[in-house]
N, C-alpha and C. Protein backbone atom coordinates (compact mmCIF):
# COMPACT_ATOMS: atom_id res chain seq x y z
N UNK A 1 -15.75 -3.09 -15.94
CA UNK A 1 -15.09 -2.62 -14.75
C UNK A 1 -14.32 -3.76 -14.09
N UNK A 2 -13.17 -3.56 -13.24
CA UNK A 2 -12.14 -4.72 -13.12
C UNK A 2 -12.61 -4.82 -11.78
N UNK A 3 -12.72 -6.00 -11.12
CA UNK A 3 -13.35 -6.22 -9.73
C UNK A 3 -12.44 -6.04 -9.18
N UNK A 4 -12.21 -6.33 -7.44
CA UNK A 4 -11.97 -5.49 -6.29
C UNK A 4 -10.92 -5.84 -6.46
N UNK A 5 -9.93 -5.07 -6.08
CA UNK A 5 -8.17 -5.06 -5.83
C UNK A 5 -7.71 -6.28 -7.41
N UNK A 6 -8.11 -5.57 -8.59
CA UNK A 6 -7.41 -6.92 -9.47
C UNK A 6 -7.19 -5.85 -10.54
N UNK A 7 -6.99 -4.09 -10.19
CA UNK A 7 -6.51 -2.99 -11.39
C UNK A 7 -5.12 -3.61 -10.98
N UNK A 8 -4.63 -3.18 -12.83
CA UNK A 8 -3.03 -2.77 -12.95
C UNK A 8 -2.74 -1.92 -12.51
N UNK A 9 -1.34 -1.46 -12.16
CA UNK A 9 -0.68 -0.42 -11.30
C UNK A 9 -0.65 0.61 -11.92
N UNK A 10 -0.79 0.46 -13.73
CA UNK A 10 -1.26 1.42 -14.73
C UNK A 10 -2.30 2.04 -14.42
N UNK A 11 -3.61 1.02 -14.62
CA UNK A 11 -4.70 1.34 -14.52
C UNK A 11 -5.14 2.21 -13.52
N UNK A 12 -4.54 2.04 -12.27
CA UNK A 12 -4.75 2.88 -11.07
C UNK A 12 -4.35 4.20 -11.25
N UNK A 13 -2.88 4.15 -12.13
CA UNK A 13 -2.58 5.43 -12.07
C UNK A 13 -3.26 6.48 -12.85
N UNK A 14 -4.05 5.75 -13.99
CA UNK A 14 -5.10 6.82 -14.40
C UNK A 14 -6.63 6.78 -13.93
N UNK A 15 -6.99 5.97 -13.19
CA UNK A 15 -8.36 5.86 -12.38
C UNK A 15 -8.82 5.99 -11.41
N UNK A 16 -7.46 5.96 -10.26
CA UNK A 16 -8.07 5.95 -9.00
C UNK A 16 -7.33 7.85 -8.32
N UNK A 17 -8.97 7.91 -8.07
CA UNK A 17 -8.92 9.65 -7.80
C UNK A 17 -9.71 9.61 -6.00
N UNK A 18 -8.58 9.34 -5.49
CA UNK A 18 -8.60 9.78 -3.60
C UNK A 18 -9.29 11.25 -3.54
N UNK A 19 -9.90 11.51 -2.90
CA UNK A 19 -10.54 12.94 -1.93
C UNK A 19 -9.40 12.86 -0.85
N UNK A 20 -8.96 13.22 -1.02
CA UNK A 20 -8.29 14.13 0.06
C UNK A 20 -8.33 15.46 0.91
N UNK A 21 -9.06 15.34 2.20
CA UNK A 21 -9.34 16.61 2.43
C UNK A 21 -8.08 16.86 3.66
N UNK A 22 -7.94 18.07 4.07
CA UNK A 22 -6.94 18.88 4.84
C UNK A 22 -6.45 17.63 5.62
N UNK A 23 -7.23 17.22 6.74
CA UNK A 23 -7.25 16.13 7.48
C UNK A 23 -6.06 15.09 7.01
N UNK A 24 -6.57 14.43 5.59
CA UNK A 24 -5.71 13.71 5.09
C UNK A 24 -4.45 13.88 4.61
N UNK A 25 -4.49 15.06 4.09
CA UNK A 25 -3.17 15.33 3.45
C UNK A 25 -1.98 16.09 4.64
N UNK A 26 -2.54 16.16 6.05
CA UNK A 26 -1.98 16.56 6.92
C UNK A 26 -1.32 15.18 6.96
N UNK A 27 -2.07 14.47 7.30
CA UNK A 27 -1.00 12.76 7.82
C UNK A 27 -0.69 12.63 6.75
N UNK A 28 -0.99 12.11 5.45
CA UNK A 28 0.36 12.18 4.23
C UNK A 28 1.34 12.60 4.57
N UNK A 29 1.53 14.07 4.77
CA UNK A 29 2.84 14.55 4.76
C UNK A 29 3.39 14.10 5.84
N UNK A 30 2.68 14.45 7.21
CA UNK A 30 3.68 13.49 8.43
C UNK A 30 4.52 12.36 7.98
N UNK A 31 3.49 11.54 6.59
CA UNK A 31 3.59 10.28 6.94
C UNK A 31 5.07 9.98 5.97
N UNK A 32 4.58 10.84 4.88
CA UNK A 32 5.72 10.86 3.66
C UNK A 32 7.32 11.36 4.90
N UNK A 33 7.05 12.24 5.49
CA UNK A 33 7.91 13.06 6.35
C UNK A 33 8.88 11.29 7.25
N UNK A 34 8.11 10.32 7.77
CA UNK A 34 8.58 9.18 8.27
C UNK A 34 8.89 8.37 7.32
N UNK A 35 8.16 8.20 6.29
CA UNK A 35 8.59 7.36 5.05
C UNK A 35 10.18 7.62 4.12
N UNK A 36 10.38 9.06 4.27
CA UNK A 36 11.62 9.40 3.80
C UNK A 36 12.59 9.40 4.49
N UNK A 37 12.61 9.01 5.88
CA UNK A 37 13.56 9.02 7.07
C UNK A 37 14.53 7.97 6.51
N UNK A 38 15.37 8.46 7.00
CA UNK A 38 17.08 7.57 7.03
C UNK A 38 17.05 6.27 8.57
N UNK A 39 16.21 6.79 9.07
CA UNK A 39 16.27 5.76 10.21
C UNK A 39 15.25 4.90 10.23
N UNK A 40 15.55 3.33 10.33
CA UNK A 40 14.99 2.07 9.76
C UNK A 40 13.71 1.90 10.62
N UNK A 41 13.24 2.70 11.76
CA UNK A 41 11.84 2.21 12.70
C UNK A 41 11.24 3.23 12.38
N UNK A 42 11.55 4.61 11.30
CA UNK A 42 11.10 5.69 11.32
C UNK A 42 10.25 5.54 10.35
N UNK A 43 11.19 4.87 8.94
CA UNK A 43 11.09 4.69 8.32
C UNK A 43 10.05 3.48 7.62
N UNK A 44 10.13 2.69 8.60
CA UNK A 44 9.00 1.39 8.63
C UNK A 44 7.57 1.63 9.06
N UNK A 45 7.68 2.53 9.77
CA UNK A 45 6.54 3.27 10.37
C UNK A 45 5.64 4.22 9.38
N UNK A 46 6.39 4.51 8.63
CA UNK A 46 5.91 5.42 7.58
C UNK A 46 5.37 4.58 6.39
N UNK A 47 6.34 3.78 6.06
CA UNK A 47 5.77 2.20 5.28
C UNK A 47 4.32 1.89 5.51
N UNK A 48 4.45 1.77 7.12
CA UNK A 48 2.63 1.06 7.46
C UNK A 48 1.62 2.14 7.25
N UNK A 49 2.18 3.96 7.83
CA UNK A 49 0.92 4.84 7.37
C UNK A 49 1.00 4.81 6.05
N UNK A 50 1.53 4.53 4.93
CA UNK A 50 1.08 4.42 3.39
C UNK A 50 0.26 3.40 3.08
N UNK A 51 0.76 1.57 3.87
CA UNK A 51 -0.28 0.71 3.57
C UNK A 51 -1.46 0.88 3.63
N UNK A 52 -2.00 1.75 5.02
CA UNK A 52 -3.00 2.08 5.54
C UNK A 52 -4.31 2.91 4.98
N UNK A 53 -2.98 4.17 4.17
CA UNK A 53 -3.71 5.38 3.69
C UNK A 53 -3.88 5.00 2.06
N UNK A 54 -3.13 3.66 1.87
CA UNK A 54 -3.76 3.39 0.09
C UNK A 54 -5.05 2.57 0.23
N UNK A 55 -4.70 1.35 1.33
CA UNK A 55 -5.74 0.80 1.31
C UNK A 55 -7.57 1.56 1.93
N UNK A 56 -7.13 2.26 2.19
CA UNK A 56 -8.10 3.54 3.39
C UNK A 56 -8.68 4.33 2.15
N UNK A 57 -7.84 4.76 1.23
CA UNK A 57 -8.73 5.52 0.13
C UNK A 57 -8.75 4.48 -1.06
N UNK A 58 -8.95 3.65 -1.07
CA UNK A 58 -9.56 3.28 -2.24
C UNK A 58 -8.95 2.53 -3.46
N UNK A 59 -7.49 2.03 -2.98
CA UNK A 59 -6.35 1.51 -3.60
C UNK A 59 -6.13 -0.08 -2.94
N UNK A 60 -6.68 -0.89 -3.10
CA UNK A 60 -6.02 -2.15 -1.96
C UNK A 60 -4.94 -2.81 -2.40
N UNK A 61 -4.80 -2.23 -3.65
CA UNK A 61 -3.92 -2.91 -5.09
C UNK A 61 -2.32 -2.75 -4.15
N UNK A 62 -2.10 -0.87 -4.44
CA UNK A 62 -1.09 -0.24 -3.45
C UNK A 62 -0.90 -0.71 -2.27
N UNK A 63 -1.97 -1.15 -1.37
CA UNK A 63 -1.48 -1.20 -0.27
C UNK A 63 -0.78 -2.66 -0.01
N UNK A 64 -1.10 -3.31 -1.00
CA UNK A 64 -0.75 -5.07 -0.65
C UNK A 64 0.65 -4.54 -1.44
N UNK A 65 1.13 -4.01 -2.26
CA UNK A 65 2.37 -3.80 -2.48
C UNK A 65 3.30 -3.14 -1.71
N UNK A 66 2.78 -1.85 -1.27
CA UNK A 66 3.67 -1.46 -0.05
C UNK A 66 3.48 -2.03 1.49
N UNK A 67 2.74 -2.95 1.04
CA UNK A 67 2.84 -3.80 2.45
C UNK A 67 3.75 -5.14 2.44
N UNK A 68 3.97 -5.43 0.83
CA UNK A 68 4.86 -6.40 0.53
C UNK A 68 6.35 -5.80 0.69
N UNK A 69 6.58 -5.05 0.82
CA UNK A 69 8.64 -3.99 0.72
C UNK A 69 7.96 -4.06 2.28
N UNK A 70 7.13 -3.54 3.13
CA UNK A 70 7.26 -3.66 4.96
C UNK A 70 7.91 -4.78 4.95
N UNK A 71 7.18 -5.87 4.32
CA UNK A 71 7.88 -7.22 5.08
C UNK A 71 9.23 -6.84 5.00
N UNK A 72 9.83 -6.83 4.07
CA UNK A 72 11.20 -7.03 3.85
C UNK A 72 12.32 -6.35 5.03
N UNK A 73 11.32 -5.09 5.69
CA UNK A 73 11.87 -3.86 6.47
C UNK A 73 11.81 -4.66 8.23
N UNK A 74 10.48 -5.27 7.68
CA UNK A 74 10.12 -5.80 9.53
C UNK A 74 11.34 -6.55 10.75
N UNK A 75 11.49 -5.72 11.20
CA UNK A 75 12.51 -6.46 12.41
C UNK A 75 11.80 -7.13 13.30
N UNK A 76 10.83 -7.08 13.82
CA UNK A 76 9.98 -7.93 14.91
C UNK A 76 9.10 -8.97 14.26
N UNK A 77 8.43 -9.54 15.05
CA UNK A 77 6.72 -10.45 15.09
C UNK A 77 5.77 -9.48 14.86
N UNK A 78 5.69 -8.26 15.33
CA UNK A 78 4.30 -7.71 15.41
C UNK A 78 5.04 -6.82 14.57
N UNK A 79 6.14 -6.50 14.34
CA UNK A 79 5.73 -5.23 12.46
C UNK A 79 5.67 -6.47 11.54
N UNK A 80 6.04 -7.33 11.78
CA UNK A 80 5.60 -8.47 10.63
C UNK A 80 4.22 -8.90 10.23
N UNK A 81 3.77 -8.82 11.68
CA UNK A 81 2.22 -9.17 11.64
C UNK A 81 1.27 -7.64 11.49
N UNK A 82 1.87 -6.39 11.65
CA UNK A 82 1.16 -5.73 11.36
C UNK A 82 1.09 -6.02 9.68
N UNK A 83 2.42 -6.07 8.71
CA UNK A 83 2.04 -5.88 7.19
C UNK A 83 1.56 -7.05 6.93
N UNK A 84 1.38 -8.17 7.88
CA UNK A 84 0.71 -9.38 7.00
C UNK A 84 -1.03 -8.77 7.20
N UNK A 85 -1.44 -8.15 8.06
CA UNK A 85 -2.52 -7.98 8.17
C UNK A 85 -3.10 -7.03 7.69
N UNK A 86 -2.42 -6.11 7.04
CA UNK A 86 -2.72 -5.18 5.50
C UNK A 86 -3.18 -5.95 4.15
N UNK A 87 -2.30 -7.01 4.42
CA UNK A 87 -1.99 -8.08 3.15
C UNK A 87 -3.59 -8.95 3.36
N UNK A 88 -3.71 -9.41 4.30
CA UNK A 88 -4.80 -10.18 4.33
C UNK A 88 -6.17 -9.44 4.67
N UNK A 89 -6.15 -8.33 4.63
CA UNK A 89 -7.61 -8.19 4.42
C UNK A 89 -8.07 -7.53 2.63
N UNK A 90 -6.86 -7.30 2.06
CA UNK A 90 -6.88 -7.86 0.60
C UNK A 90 -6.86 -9.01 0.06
N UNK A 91 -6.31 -10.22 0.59
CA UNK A 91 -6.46 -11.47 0.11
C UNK A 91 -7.88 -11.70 0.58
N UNK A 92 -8.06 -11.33 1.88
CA UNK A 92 -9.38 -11.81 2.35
C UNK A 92 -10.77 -11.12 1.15
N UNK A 93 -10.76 -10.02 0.97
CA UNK A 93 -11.51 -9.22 0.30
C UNK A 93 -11.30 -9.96 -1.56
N UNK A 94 -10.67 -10.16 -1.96
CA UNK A 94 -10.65 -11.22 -3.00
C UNK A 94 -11.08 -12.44 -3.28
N UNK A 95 -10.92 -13.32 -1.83
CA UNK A 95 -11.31 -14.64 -1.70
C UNK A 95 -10.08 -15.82 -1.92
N UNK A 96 -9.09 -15.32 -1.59
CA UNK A 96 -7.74 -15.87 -1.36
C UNK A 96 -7.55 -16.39 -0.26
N UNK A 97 -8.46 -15.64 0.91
CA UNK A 97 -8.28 -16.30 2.12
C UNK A 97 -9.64 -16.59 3.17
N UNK A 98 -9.33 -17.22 3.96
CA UNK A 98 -10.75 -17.28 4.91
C UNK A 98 -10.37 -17.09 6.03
N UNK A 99 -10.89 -17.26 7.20
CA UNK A 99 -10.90 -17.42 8.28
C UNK A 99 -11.18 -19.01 9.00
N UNK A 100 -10.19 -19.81 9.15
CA UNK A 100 -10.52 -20.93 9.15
C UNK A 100 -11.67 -21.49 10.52
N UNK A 101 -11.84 -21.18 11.29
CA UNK A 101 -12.73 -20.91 12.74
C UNK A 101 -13.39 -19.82 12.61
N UNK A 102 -14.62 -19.34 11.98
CA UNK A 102 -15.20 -18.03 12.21
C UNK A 102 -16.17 -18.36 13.66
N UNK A 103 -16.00 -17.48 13.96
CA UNK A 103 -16.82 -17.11 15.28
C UNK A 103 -18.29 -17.14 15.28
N UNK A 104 -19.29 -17.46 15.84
CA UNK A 104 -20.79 -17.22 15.75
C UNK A 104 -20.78 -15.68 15.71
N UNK A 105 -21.62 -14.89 15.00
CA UNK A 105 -21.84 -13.40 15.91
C UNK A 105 -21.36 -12.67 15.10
N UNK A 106 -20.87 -11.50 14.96
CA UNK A 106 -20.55 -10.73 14.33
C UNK A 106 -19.49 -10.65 13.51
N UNK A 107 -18.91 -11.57 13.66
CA UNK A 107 -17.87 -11.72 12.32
C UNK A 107 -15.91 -12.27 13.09
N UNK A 108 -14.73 -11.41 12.06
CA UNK A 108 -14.19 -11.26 12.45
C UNK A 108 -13.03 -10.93 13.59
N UNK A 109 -12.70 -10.59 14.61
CA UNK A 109 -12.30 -9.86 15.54
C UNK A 109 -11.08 -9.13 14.85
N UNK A 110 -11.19 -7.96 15.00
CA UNK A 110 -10.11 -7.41 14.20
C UNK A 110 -8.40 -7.46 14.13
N UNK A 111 -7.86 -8.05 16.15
CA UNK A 111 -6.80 -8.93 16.65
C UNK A 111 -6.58 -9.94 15.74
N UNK A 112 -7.46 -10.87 15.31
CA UNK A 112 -7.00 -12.00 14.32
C UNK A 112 -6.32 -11.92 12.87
N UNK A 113 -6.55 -10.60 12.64
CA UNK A 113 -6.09 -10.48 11.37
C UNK A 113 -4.48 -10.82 10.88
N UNK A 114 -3.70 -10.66 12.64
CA UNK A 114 -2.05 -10.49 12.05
C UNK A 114 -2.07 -12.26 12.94
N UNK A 115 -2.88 -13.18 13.41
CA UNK A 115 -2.95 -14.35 13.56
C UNK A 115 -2.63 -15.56 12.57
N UNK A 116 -1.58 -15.59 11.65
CA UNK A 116 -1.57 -16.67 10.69
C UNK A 116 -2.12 -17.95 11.03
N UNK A 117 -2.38 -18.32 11.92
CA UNK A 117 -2.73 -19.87 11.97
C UNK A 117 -4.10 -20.15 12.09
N UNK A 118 -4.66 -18.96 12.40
CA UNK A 118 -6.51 -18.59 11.86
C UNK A 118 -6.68 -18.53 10.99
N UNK A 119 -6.04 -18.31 9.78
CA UNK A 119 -6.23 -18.15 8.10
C UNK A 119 -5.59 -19.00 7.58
N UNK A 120 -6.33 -19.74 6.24
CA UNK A 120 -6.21 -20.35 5.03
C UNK A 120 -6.13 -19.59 3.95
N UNK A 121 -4.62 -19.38 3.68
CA UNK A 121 -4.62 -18.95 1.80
C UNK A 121 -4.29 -19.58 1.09
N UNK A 122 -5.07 -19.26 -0.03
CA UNK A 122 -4.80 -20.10 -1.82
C UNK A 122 -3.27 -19.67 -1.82
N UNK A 123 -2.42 -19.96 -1.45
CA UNK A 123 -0.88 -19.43 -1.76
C UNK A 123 -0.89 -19.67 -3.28
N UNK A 124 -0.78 -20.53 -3.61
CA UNK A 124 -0.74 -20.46 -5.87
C UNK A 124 -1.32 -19.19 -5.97
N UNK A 125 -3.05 -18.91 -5.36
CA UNK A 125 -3.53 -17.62 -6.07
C UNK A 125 -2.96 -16.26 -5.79
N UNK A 126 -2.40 -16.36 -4.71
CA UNK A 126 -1.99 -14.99 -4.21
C UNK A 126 -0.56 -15.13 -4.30
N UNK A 127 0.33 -16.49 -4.76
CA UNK A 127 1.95 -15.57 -5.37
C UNK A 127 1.48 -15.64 -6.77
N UNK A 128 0.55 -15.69 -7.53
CA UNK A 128 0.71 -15.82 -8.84
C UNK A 128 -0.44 -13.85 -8.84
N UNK A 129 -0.89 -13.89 -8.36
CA UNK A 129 -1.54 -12.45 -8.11
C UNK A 129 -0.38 -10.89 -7.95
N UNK A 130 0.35 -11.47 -6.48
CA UNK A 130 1.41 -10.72 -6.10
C UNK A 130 2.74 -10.49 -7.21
N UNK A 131 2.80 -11.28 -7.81
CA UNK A 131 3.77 -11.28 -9.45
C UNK A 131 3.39 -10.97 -10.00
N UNK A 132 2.09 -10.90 -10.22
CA UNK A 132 1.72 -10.56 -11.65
C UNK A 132 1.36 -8.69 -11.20
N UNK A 133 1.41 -8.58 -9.89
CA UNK A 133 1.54 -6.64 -9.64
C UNK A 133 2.70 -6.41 -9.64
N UNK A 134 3.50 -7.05 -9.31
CA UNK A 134 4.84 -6.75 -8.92
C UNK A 134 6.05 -6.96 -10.66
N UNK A 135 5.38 -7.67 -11.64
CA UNK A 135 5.81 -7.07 -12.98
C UNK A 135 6.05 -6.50 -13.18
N UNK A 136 5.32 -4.87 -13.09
CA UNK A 136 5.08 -3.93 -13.98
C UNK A 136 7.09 -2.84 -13.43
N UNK A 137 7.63 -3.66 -12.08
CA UNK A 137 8.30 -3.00 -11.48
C UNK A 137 9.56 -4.07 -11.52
N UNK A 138 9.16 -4.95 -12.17
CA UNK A 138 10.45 -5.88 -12.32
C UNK A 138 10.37 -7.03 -11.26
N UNK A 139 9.70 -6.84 -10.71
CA UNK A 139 9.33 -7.89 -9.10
C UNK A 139 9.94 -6.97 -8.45
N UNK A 140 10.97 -5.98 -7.88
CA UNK A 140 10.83 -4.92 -7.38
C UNK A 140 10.15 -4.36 -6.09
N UNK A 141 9.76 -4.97 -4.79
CA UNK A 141 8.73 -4.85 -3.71
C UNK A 141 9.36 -2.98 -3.63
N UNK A 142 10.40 -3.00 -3.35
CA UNK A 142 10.94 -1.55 -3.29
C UNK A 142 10.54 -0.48 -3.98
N UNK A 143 10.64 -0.86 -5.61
CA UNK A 143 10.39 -0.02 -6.18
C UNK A 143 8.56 0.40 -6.11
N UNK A 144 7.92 -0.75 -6.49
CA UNK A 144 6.26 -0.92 -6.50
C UNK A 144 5.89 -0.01 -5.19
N UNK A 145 6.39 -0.19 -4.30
CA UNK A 145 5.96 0.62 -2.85
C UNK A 145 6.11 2.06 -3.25
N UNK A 146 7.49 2.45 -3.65
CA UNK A 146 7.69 4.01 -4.03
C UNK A 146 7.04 4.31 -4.74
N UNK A 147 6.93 4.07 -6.38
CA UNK A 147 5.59 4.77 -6.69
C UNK A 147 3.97 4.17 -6.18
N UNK A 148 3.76 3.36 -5.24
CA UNK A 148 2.52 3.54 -4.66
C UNK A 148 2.41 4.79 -3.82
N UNK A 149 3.62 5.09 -3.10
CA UNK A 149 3.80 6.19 -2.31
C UNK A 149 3.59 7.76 -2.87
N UNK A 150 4.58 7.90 -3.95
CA UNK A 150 4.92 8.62 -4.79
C UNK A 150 3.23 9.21 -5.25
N UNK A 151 2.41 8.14 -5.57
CA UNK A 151 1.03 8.53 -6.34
C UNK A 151 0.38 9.25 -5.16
N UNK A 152 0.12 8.47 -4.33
CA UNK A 152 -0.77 9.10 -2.96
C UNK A 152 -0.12 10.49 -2.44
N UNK A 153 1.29 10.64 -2.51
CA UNK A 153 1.49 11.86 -2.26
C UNK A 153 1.38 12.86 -3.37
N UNK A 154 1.17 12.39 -4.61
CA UNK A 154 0.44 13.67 -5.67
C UNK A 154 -0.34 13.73 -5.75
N UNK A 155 -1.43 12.88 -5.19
CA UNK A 155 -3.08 13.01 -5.29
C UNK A 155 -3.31 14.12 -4.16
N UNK A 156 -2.25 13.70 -2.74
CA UNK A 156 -2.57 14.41 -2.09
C UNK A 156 -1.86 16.40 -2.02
N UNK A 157 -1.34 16.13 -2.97
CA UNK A 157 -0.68 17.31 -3.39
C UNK A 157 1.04 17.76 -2.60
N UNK A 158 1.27 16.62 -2.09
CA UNK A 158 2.63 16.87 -1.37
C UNK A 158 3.71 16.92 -2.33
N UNK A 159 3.43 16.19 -3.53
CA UNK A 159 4.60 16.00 -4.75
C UNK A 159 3.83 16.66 -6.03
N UNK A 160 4.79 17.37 -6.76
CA UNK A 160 4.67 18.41 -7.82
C UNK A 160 5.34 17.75 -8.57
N UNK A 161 5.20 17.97 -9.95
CA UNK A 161 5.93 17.01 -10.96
C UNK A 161 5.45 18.55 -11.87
N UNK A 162 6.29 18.42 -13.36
CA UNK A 162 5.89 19.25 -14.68
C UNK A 162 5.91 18.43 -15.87
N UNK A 163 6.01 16.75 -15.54
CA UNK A 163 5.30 15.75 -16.41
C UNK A 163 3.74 15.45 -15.88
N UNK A 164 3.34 14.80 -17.41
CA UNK A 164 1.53 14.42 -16.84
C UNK A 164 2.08 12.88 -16.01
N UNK A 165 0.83 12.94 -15.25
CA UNK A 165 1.09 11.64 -14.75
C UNK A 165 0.64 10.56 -15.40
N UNK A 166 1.48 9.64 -15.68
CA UNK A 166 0.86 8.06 -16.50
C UNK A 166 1.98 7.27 -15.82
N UNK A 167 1.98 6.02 -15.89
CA UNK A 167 2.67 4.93 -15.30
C UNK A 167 3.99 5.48 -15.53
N UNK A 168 4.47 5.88 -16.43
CA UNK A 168 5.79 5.94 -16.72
C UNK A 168 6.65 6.86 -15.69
N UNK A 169 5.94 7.85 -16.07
CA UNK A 169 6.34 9.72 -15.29
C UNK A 169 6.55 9.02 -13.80
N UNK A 170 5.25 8.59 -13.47
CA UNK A 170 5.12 8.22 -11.87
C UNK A 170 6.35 7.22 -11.44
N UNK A 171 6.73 6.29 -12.20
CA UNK A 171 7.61 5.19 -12.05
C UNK A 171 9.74 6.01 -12.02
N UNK A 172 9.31 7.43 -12.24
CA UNK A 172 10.53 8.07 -12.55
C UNK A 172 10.51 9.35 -11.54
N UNK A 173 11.32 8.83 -10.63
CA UNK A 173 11.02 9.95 -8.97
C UNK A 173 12.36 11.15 -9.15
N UNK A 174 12.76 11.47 -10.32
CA UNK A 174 13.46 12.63 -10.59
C UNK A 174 12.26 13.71 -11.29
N UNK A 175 10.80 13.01 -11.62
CA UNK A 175 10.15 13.92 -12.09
C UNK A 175 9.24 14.66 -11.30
N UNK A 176 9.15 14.40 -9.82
CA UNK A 176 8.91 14.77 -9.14
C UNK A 176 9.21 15.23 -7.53
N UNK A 177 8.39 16.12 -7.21
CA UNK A 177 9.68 17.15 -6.23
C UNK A 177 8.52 17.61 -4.64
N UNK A 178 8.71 18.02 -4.18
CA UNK A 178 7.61 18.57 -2.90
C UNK A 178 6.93 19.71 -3.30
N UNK A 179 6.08 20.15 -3.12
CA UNK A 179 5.50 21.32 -3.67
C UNK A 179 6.02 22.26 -2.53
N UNK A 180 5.99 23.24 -3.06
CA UNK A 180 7.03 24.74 -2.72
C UNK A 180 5.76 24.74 -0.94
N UNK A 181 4.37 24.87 -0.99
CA UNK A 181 3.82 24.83 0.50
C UNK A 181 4.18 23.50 1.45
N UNK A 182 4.82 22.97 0.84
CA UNK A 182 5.06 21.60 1.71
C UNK A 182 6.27 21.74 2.20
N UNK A 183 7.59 22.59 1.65
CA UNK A 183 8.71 22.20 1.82
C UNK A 183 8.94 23.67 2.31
N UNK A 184 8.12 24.79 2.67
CA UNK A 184 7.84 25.61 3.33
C UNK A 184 7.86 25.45 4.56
């Protein structure tokens, strides 16, 4: 079994099986609904509910990738620091990063997370990590995000396809479409 956040983007696409109940697949679609927007804060916004909802079910792989294309989107400090702090509690959860001052007591504070100057990362380990996901898409932050997106919205049933899903199908967004109750 491949330890925490270190599957291929392959591998995920045939292993990782989200529960999705009503609840969830309600904000999917909101979220897909902001993610497909033409307008750039609508649209960024929808970026972070995908980081959220890959890393939230069970993907941290996805979410450090579509949290890598946020950066690129971020106009401020704090949407910057929101996707660095997607990013680092996957580096953190790997051991890429620490907390350089931990606190006595209960741990973390969850504010520190988008704090860069509280954290130490292995930068070698985590751009040689972040390339080696971002391969399978050409280095690509754009593309890697869409089908991270693309998957979570067929798990959650918002996207219909009449190919099986394997890396390939998923990586090809003409093969898939909204399902007829979604676009209802």
């Amino acid at each position: 079994m491949t330890t925490w956040a270190q599957r291929s983007v392959p591998e995920i696409v045939t292993s990782w099986r989200p529960r999705y109940d009503e609840k969830w697949r309600n904000w999917i679609r909101e979220s897909y609904g902001r993610y497909a927007s033409t307008d750039d804060a609508t649209h960024c916004h929808g970026v972070r509910d995908f980081a959220i909802i890959a890393g939230d079910s069970g993907a941290p792989e996805l979410c450090a990738l579509i949290a890598l294309y946020g950066l690129t989107l971020a106009k401020t400090e704090n949407e910057r620091n929101g996707f660095d702090s997607h990013i680092r509690i996957v580096t953190v959860g790997m051991g890429m990063e620490y907390y350089v001052n931990p606190p006595s007591g209960l741990g973390v504070p969850p504010g520190d997370y988008h704090e860069r100057e509280k954290w130490h990362l292995d930068r070698p380990a985590w751009v040689a990590w972040r390339e080696h996901k971002l391969q399978d898409f050409g280095g690509d932050r754009k593309s890697a995000a869409e089908a991270s997106v693309r998957l979570a919205c067929i798990h959650a049933g918002i996207l219909v396809g009449d190919a099986e899903l394997t890396f390939e199908s998923l990586c090809d967004p003409l093969l898939w479409r909204q399902s007829k109750q979604q676009s209802e």
